[in-house]
Structure formats: structure tokens, C-alpha cells
C-alpha atoms as a PDB file:
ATOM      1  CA  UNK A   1      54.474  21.996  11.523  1.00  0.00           C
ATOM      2  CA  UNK A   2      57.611  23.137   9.227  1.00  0.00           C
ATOM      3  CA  UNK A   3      59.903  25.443  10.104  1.00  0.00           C
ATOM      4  CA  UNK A   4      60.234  28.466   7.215  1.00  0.00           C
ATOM      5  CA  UNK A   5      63.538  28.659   7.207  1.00  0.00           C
ATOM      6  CA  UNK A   6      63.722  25.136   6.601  1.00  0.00           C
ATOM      7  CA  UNK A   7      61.596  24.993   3.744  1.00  0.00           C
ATOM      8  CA  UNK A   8      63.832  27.714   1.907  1.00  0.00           C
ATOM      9  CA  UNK A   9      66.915  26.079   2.996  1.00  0.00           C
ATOM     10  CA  UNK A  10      65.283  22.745   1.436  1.00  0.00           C
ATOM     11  CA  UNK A  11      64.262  24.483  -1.739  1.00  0.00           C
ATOM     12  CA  UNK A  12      67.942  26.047  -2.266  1.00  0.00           C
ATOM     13  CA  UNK A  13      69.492  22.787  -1.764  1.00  0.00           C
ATOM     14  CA  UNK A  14      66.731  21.221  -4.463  1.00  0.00           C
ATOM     15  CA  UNK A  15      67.459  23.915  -7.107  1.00  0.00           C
ATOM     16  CA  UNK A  16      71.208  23.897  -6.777  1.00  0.00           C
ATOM     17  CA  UNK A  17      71.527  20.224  -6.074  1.00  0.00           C
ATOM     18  CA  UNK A  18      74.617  21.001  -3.872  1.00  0.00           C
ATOM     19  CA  UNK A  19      74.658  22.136  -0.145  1.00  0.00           C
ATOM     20  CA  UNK A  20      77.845  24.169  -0.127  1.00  0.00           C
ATOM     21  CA  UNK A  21      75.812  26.364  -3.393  1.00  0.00           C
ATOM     22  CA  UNK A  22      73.077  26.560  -0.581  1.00  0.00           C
ATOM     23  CA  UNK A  23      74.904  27.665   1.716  1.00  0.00           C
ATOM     24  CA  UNK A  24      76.157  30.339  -0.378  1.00  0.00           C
ATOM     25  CA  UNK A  25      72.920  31.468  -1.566  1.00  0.00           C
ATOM     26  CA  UNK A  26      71.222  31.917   1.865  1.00  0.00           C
ATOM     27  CA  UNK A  27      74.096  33.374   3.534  1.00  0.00           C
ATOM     28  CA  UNK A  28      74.295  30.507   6.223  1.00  0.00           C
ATOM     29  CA  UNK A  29      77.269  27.836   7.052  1.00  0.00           C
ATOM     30  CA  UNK A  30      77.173  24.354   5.013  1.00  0.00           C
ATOM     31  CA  UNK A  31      76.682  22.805   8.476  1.00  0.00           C
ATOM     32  CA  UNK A  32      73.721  24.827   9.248  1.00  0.00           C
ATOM     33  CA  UNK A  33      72.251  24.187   6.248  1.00  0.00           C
ATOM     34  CA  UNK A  34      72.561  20.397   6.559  1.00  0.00           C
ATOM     35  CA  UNK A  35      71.162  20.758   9.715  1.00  0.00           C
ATOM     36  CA  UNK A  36      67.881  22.309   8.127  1.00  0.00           C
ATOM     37  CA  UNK A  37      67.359  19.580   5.845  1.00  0.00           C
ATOM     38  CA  UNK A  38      68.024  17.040   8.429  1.00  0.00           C
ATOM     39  CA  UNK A  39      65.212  18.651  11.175  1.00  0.00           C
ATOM     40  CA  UNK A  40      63.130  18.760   7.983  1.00  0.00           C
ATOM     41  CA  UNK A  41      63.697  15.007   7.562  1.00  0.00           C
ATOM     42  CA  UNK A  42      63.034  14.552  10.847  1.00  0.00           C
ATOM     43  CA  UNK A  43      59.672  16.348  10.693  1.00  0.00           C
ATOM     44  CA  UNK A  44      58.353  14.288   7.902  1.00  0.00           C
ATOM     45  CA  UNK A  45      59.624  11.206   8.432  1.00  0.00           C
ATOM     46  CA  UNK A  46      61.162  10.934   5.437  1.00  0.00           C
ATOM     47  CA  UNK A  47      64.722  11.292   3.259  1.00  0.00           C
ATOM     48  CA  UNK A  48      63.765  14.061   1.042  1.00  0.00           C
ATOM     49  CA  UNK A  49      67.529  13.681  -1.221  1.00  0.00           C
ATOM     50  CA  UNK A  50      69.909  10.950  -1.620  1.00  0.00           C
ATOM     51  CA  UNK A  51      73.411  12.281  -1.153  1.00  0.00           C
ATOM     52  CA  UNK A  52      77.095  11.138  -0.980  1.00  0.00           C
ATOM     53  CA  UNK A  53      80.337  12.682  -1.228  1.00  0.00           C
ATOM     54  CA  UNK A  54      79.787  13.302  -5.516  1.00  0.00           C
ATOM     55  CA  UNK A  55      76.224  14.358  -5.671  1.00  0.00           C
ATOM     56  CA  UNK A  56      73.369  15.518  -4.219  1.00  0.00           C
ATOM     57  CA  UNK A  57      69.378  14.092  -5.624  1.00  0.00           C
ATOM     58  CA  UNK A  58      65.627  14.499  -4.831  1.00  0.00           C
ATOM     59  CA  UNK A  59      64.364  11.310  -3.494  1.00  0.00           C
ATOM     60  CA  UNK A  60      60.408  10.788  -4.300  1.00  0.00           C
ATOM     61  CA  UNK A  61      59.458  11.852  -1.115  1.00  0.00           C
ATOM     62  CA  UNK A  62      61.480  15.051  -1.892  1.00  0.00           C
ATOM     63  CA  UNK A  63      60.096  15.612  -5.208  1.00  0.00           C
ATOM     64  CA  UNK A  64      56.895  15.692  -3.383  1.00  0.00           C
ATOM     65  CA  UNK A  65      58.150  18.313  -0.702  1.00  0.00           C
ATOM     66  CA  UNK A  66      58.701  20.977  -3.435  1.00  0.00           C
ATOM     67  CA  UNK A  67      55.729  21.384  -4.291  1.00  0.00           C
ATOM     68  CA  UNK A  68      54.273  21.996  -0.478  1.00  0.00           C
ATOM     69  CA  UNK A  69      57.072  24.161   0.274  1.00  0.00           C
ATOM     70  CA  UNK A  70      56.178  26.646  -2.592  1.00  0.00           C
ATOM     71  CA  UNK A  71      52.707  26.652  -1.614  1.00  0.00           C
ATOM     72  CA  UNK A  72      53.140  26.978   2.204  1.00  0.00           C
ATOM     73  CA  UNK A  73      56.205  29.492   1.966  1.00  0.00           C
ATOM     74  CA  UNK A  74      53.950  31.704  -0.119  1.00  0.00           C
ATOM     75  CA  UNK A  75      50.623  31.522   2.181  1.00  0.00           C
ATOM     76  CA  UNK A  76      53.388  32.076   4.844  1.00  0.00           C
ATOM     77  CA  UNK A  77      54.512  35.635   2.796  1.00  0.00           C
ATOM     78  CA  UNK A  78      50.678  36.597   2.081  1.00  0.00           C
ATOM     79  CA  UNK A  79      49.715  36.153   5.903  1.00  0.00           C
ATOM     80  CA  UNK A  80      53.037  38.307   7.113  1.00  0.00           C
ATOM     81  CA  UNK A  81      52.226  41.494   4.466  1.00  0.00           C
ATOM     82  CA  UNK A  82      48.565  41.020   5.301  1.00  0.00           C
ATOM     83  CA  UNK A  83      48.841  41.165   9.063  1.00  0.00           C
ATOM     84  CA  UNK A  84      51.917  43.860   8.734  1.00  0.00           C
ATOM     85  CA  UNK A  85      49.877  45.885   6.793  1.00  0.00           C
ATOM     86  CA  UNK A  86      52.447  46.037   4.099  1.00  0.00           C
ATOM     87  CA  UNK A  87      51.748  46.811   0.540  1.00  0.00           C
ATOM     88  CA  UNK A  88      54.146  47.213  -2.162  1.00  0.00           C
ATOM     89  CA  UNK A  89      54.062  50.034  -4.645  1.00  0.00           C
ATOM     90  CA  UNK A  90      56.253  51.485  -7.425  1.00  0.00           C
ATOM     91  CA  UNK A  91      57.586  50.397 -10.864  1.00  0.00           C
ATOM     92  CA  UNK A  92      59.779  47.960 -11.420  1.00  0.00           C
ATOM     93  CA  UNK A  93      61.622  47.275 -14.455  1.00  0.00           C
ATOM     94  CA  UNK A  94      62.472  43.633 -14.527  1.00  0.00           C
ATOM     95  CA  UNK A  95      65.017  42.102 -17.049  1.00  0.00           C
ATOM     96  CA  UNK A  96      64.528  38.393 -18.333  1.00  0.00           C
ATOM     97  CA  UNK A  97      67.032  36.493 -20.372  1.00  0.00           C
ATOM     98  CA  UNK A  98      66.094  34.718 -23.272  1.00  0.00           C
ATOM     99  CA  UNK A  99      66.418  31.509 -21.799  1.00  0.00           C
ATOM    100  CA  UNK A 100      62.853  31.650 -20.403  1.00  0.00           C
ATOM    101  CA  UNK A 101      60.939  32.354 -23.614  1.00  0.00           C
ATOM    102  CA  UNK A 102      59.373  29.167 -22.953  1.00  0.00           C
ATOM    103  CA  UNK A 103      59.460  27.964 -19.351  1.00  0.00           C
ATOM    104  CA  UNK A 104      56.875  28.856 -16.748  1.00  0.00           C
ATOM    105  CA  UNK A 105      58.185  32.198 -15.787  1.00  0.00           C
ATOM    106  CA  UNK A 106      54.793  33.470 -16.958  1.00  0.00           C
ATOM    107  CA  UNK A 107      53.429  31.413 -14.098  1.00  0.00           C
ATOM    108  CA  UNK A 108      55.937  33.042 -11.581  1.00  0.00           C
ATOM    109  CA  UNK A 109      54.910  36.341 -13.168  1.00  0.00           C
ATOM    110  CA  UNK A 110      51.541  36.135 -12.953  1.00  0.00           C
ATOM    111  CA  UNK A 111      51.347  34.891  -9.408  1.00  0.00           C
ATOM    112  CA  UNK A 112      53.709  37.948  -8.467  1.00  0.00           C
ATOM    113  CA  UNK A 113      51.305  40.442  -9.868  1.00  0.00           C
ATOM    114  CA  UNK A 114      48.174  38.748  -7.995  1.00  0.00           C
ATOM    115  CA  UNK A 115      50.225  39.080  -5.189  1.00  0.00           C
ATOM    116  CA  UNK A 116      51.478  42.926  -5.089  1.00  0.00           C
ATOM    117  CA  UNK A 117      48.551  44.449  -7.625  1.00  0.00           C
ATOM    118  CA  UNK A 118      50.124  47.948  -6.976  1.00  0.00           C
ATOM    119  CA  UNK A 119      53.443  47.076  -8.522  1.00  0.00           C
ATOM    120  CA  UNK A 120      53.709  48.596 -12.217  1.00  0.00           C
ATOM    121  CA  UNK A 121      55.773  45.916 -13.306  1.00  0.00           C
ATOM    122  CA  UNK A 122      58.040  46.394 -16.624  1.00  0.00           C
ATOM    123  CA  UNK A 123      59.543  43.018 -18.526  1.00  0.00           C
ATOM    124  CA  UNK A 124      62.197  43.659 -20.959  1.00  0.00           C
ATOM    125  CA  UNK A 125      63.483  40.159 -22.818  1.00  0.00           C
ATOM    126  CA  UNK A 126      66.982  40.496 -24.138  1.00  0.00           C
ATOM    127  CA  UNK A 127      70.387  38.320 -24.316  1.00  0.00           C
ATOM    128  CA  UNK A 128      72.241  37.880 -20.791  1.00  0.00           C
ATOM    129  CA  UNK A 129      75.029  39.813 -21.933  1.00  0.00           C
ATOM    130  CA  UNK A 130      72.543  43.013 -22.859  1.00  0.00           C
ATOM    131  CA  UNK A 131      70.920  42.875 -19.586  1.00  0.00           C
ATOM    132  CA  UNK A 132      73.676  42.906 -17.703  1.00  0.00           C
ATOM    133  CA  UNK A 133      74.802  45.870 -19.831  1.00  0.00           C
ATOM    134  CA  UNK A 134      71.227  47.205 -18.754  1.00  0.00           C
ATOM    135  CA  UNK A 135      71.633  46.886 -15.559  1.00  0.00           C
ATOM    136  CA  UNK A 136      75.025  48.432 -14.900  1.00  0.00           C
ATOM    137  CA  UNK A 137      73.529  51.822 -16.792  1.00  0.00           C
ATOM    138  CA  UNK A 138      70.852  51.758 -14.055  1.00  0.00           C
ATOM    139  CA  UNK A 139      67.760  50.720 -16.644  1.00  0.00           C
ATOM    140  CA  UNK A 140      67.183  47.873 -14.861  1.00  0.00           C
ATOM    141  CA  UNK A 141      66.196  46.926 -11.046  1.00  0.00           C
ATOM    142  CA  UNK A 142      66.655  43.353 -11.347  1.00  0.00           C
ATOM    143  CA  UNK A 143      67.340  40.632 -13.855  1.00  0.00           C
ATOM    144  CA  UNK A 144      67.623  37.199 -14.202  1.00  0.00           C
ATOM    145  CA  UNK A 145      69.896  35.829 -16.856  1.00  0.00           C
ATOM    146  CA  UNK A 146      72.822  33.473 -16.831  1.00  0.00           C
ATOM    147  CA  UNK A 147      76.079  34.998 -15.469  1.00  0.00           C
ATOM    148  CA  UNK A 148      79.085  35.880 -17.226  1.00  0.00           C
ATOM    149  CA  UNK A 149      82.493  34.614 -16.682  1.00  0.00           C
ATOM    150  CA  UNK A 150      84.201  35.295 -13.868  1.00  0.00           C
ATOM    151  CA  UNK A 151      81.573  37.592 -12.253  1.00  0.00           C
ATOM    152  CA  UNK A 152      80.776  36.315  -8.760  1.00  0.00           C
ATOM    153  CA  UNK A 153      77.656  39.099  -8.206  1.00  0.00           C
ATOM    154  CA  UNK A 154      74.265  37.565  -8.620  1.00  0.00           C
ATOM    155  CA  UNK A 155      71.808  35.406  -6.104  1.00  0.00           C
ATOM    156  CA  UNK A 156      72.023  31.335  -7.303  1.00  0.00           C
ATOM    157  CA  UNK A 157      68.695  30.590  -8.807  1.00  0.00           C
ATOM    158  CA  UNK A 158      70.267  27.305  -9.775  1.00  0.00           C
ATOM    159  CA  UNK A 159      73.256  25.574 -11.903  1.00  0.00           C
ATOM    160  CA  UNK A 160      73.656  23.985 -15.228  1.00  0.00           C
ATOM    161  CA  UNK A 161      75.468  22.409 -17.791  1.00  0.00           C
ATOM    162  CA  UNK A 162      75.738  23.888 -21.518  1.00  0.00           C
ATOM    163  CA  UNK A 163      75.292  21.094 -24.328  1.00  0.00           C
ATOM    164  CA  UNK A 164      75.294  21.175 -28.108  1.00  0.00           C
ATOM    165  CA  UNK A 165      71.791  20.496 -29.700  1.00  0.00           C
ATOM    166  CA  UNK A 166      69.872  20.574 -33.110  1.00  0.00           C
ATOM    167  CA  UNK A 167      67.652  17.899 -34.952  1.00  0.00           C
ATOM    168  CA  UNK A 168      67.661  14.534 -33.969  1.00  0.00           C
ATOM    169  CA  UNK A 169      68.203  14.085 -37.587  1.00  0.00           C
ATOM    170  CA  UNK A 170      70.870  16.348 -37.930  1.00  0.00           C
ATOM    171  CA  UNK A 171      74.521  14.761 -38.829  1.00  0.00           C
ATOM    172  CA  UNK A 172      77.902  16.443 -39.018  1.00  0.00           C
ATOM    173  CA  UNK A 173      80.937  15.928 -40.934  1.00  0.00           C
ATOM    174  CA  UNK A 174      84.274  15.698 -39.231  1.00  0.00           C
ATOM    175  CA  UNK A 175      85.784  16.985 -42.756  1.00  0.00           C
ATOM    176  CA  UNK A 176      83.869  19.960 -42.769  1.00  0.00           C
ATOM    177  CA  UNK A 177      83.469  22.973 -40.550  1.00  0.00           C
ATOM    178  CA  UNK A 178      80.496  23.040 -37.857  1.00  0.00           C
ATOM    179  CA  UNK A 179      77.442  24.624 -38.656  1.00  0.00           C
ATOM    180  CA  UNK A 180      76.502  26.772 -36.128  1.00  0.00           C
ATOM    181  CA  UNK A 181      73.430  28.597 -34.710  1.00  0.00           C
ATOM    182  CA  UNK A 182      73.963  31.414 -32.188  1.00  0.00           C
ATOM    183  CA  UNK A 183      72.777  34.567 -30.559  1.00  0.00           C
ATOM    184  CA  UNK A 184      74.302  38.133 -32.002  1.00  0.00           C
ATOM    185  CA  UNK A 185      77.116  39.798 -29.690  1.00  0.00           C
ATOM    186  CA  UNK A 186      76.891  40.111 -26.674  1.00  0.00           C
ATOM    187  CA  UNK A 187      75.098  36.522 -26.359  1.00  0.00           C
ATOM    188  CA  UNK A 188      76.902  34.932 -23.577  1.00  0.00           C
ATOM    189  CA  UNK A 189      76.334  31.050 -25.282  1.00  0.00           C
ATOM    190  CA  UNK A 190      78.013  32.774 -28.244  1.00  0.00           C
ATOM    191  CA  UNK A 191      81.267  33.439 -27.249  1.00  0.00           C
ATOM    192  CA  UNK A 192      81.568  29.880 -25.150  1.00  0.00           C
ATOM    193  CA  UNK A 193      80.221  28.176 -28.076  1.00  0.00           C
ATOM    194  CA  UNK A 194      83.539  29.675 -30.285  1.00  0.00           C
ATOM    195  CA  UNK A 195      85.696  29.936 -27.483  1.00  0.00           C
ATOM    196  CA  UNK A 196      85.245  25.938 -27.016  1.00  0.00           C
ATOM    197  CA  UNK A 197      85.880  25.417 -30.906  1.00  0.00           C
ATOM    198  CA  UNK A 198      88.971  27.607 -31.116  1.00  0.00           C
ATOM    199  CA  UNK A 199      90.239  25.862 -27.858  1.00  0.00           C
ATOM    200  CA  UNK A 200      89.441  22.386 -30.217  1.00  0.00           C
ATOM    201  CA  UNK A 201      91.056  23.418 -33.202  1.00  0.00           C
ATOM    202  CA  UNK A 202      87.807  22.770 -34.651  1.00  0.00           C
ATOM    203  CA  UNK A 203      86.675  24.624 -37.764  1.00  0.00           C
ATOM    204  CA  UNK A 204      83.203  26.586 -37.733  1.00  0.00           C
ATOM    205  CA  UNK A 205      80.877  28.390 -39.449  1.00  0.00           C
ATOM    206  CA  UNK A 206      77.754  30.587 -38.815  1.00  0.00           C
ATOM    207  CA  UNK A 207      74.374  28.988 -40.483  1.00  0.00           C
ATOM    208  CA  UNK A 208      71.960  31.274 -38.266  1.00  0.00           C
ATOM    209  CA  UNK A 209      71.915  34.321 -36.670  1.00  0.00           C
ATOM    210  CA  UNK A 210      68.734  35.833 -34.047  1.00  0.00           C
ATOM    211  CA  UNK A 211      67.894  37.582 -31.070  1.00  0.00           C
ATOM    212  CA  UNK A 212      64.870  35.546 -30.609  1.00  0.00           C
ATOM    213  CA  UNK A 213      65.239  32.246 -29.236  1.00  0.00           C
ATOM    214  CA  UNK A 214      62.137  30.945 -30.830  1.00  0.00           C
ATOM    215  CA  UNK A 215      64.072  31.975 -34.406  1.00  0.00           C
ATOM    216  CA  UNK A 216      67.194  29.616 -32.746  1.00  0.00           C
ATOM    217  CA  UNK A 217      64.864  26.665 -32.449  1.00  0.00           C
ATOM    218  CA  UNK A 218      62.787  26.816 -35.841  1.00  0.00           C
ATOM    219  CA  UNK A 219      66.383  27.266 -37.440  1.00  0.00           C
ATOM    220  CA  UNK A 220      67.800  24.010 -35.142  1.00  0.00           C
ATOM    221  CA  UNK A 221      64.829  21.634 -35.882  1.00  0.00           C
ATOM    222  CA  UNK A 222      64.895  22.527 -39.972  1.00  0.00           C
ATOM    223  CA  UNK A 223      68.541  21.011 -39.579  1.00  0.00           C
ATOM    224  CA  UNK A 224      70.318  24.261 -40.138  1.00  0.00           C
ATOM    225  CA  UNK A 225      72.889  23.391 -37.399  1.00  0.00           C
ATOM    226  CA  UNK A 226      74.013  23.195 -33.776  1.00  0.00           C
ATOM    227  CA  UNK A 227      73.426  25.678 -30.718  1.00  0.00           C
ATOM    228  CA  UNK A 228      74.780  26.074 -27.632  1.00  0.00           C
ATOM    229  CA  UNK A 229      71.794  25.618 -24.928  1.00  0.00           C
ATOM    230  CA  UNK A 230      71.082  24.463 -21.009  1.00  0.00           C
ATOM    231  CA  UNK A 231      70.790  20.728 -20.573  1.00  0.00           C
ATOM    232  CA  UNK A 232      67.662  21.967 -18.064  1.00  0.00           C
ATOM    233  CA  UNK A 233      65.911  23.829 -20.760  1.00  0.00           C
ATOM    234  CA  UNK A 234      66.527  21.994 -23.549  1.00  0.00           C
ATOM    235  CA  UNK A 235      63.429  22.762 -26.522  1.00  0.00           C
ATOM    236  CA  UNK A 236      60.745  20.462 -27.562  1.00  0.00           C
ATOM    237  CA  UNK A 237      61.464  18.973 -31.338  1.00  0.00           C
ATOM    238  CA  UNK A 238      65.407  19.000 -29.869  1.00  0.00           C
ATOM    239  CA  UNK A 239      67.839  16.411 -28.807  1.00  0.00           C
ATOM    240  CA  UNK A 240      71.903  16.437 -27.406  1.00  0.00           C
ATOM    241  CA  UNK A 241      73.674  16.345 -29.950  1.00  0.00           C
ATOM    242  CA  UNK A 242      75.448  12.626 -29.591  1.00  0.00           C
ATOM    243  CA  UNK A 243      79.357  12.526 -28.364  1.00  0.00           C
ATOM    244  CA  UNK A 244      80.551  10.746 -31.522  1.00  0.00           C
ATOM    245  CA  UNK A 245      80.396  13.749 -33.474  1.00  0.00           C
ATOM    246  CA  UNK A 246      83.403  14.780 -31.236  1.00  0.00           C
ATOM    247  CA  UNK A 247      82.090  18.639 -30.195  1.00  0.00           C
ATOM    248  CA  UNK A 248      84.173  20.250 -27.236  1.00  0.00           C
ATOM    249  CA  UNK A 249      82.405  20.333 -24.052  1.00  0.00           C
ATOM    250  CA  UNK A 250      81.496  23.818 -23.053  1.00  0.00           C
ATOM    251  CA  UNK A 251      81.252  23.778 -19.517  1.00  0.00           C
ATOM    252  CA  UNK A 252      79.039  24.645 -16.577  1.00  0.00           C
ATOM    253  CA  UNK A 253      76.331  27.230 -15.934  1.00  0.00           C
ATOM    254  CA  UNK A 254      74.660  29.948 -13.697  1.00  0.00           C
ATOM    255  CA  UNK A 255      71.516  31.526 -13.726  1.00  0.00           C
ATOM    256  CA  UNK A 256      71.371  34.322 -10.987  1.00  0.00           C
ATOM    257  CA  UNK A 257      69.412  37.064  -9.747  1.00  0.00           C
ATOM    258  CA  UNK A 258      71.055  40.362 -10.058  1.00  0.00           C
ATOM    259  CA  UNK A 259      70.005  43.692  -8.146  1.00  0.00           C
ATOM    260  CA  UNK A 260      70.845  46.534  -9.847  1.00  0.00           C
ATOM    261  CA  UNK A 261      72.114  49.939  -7.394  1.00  0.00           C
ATOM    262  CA  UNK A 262      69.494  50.578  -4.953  1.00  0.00           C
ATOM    263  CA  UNK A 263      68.591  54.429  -5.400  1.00  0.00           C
ATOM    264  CA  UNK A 264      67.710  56.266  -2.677  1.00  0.00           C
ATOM    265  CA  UNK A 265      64.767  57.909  -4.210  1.00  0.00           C
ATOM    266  CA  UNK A 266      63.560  54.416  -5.066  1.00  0.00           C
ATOM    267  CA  UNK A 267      62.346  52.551  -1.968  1.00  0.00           C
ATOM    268  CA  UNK A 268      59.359  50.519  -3.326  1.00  0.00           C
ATOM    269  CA  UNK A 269      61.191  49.417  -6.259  1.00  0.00           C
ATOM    270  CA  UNK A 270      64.095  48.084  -3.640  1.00  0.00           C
ATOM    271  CA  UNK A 271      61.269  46.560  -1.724  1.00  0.00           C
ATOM    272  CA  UNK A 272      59.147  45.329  -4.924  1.00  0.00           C
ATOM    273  CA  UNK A 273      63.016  43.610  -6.404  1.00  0.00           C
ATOM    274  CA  UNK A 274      63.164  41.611  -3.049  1.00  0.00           C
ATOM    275  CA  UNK A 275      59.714  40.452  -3.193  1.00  0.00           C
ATOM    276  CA  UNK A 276      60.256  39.289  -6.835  1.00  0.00           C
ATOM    277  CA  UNK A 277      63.612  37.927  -6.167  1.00  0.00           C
ATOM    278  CA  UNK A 278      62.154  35.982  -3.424  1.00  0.00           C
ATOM    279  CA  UNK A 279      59.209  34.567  -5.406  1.00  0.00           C
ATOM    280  CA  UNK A 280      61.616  33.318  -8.334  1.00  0.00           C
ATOM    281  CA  UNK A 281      63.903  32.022  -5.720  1.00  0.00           C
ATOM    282  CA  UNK A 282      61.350  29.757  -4.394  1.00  0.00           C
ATOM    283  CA  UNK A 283      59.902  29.085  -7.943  1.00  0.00           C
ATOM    284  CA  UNK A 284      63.572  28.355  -9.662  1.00  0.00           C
ATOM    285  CA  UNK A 285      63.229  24.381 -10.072  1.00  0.00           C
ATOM    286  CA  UNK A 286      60.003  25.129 -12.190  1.00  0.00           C
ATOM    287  CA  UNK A 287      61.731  27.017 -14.390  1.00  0.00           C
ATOM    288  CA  UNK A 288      63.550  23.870 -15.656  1.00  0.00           C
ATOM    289  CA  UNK A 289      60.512  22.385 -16.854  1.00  0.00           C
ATOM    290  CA  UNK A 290      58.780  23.851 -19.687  1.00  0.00           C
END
């Protein structure tokens, strides 16, 4: 038998490949967490990631253990709210970045709503730097989106690297300034994408502009330019862009969970947000796989 609160110790570790980011998540001590994944080990008889003092990695075996901890961990939610009588009502307005236009959210979604049927769920897709706008003026109950500099607030869904990438067939010219393909203000990519040329002393230029990361893409793979994008969600029809064409690096990551203020007047939504947040939480490594 496996111990719950191993399993969603496990799956924290997997998505954030790091036990101290973990630890953070769930609220628990590093030491408590390695001690879940090591009982776990113990109960399958198996080393589920290879780790040393740089970096932590799914083995096989622990490839394997994600997808039995999703499915038990949710059978294990249905049977509690089934036996505690507990159904969730109320409207929730739910912000998505647009990051995951094309990865299996849906899926998450869709299982969420099979789940809690009485839950008028809203979905608004925006930039990360609208939602979070959203959220502060209390039109949102939760969103996930990447988080902005220096703000700590937000649950750790998991962490990532920005890269530069376009056409494979795309080439650039050191002589000439970068072309460049980027989200409208506030876009969050945006401003790191210029804020990492201006640190470079490298000249640039906008080629494309849109809200919709599906226009980003078609204008990448005609060869209109570079964007700044996840290394986990990187588009079909797009490739890094190599090192020899000398772009800045443009650092690491976050995509979090973010509760907006919990009103009073509002207890299902509160209630509906956690079951959400929970079900995304346990879902995040799919949502690096489109």
C-alpha cells in the first residue's frame, strides 16, 4: 500500500526536480521530504530518481510511478468527498496563461469538471502579466501563469528555463539587429527578452507582435524571427535557437498557482480553488508535454 502523503511528496519532487522546491511547496522540512521519497522507495522496491549534490532525475522506475500516483491520489480524493458527503458548488473564475494554449490542460480541465459537476467554472486566457493584474482587482479566484520577478506569492507547479526559438531554418546576422517576436505589454517573456538584449548591448527589433500564442508560432516557423519561450513547452515546427548566434541567456522560470483574496461571502469558490489547485498540482509534469 502507498502512503498519500508520499505520493504528493513524490510528485512535487518529480515536477520541480529539486527537494528543497518540494519542500517549499508542501510546507514540510527538506528532511521530511527526503524521508517520503525514501519510505516510497522502500515500498516499491525501487529508486524512483537519481540524485547527487547538482541535480535531481526520474529514474525509469520513477517515470513509471507518476503515472500511478495521479491515478491513485485522485481515486483517493473521489472516495474521501464521496464518503464525506462533500460536494462542491459555486463559480469559479479561473485564469490560464498563454503558455498552455497547447498542452494538456484541457485534460486537467475536463477531468476537474467530471469530478465537481456543480462547479460553474469560468476560463479566461490572457498574458501572465494581465492575470496577475486580474487577480489583484479581485476578477479572478485563481490563476496559473508564470510569476513575475521578484514576487515570492504563488504555489510551485514546477520550474523552467527560458530559451530563444524560431525556425530551424532561421539564421541571424551578428551585423544586424535581432528580429524579434513577442507578446504586447504586460507579457512577462517580453520584458526579459529586452531586458537580456539591453543587458548585451545587443541591437533589436520588433518583427511580430500578438496576444495569441498560436499567432507567435505561425509568425516563428514562417522565419519572421526569435521568441522568448519555456524549454518544457517548446512548439511543434520549433527548435533552440543554436548558441553560435551569440543571444544572451535569459534566465530561469516559475509557473505557480496563485489564490486570489478569499471573500467571505465566497466559500465554495475558496473550496472549488483548492480542489482545482490540487488537481493541477498533481497533474503539473503533464503539462510539459504537449
Amino acid at each position: 500500500m502507498y502512503d498519500p502523503s508520499q505520493l504528493r511528496t513524490f510528485l512535487a519532487v518529480a515536477q520541480t526536480l529539486s527537494f528543497t522546491r518540494a519542500a517549499r511547496r508542501l510546507g514540510l522540512r527538506q528532511s521530511t521530504v527526503s524521508q517520503h521519497v525514501r519510505r516510497l522507495e522502500d515500498a516499491t522496491g525501487r529508486q524512483l530518481f537519481s540524485r547527487d549534490t547538482h541535480s535531481v532525475e526520474l529514474t525509469e522506475d520513477g517515470e513509471a510511478m507518476l503515472g500511478f500516483a495521479r491515478r491513485i491520489l485522485a481515486v483517493h480524493e473521489q472516495a474521501t468527498a464521496f464518503f464525506t458527503g462533500t460536494r462542491l458548488r459555486g463559480r469559479l473564475r479561473f485564469g490560464a496563461s498563454e503558455d498552455f494554449v497547447l498542452t494538456r490542460l484541457p485534460e486537467i480541465l475536463e477531468g476537474f469538471r467530471h469530478d465537481h459537476p456543480e462547479v460553474d467554472l469560468e476560463l479566461t486566457v490572457e498574458l501572465s502579466g494581465t492575470l496577475h493584474e486580474r487577480l489583484a482587482s479581485g476578477k479572478l479566484d485563481l490563476v496559473l501563469a508564470k510569476r513575475r520577478p521578484q514576487d515570492a506569492r504563488g504555489e510551485l507547479v514546477w520550474h523552467d528555463r527560458l530559451v530563444w526559438i524560431g525556425a530551424e531554418r532561421l539564421r541571424l546576422d551578428s551585423e544586424r539587429p535581432v528580429p524579434l517576436i513577442v507578446y504586447p505589454p504586460p507579457g512577462i517573456t517580453r520584458a526579459r527578452a529586452l531586458d537580456a538584449l539591453q543587458r548585451q548591448g545587443r541591437a533589436w527589433r520588433i518583427a511580430c507582435t500578438s496576444g495569441s500564442l498560436n499567432g507567435l508560432i505561425a509568425a516563428a516557423r514562417a522565419g519572421l524571427g526569435v521568441m522568448a519561450h519555456s524549454r518544457g513547452l517548446i512548439p511543434p515546427g520549433l527548435v533552440r535557437v543554436p548558441d553560435r548566434f551569440g543571444l544572451p541567456e535569459l534566465g530561469k522560470v516559475d509557473f505557480v498557482l496563485v489564490h486570489g483574496p478569499r471573500r467571505p461571502t465566497a466559500q465554495d469558490t475558496a473550496g472549488a480553488a483548492d480542489a482545482l489547485s490540487t488537481a493541477i498540482l498533481a497533474a503539473g509534469d503533464r503539462l510539459q508535454r504537449p
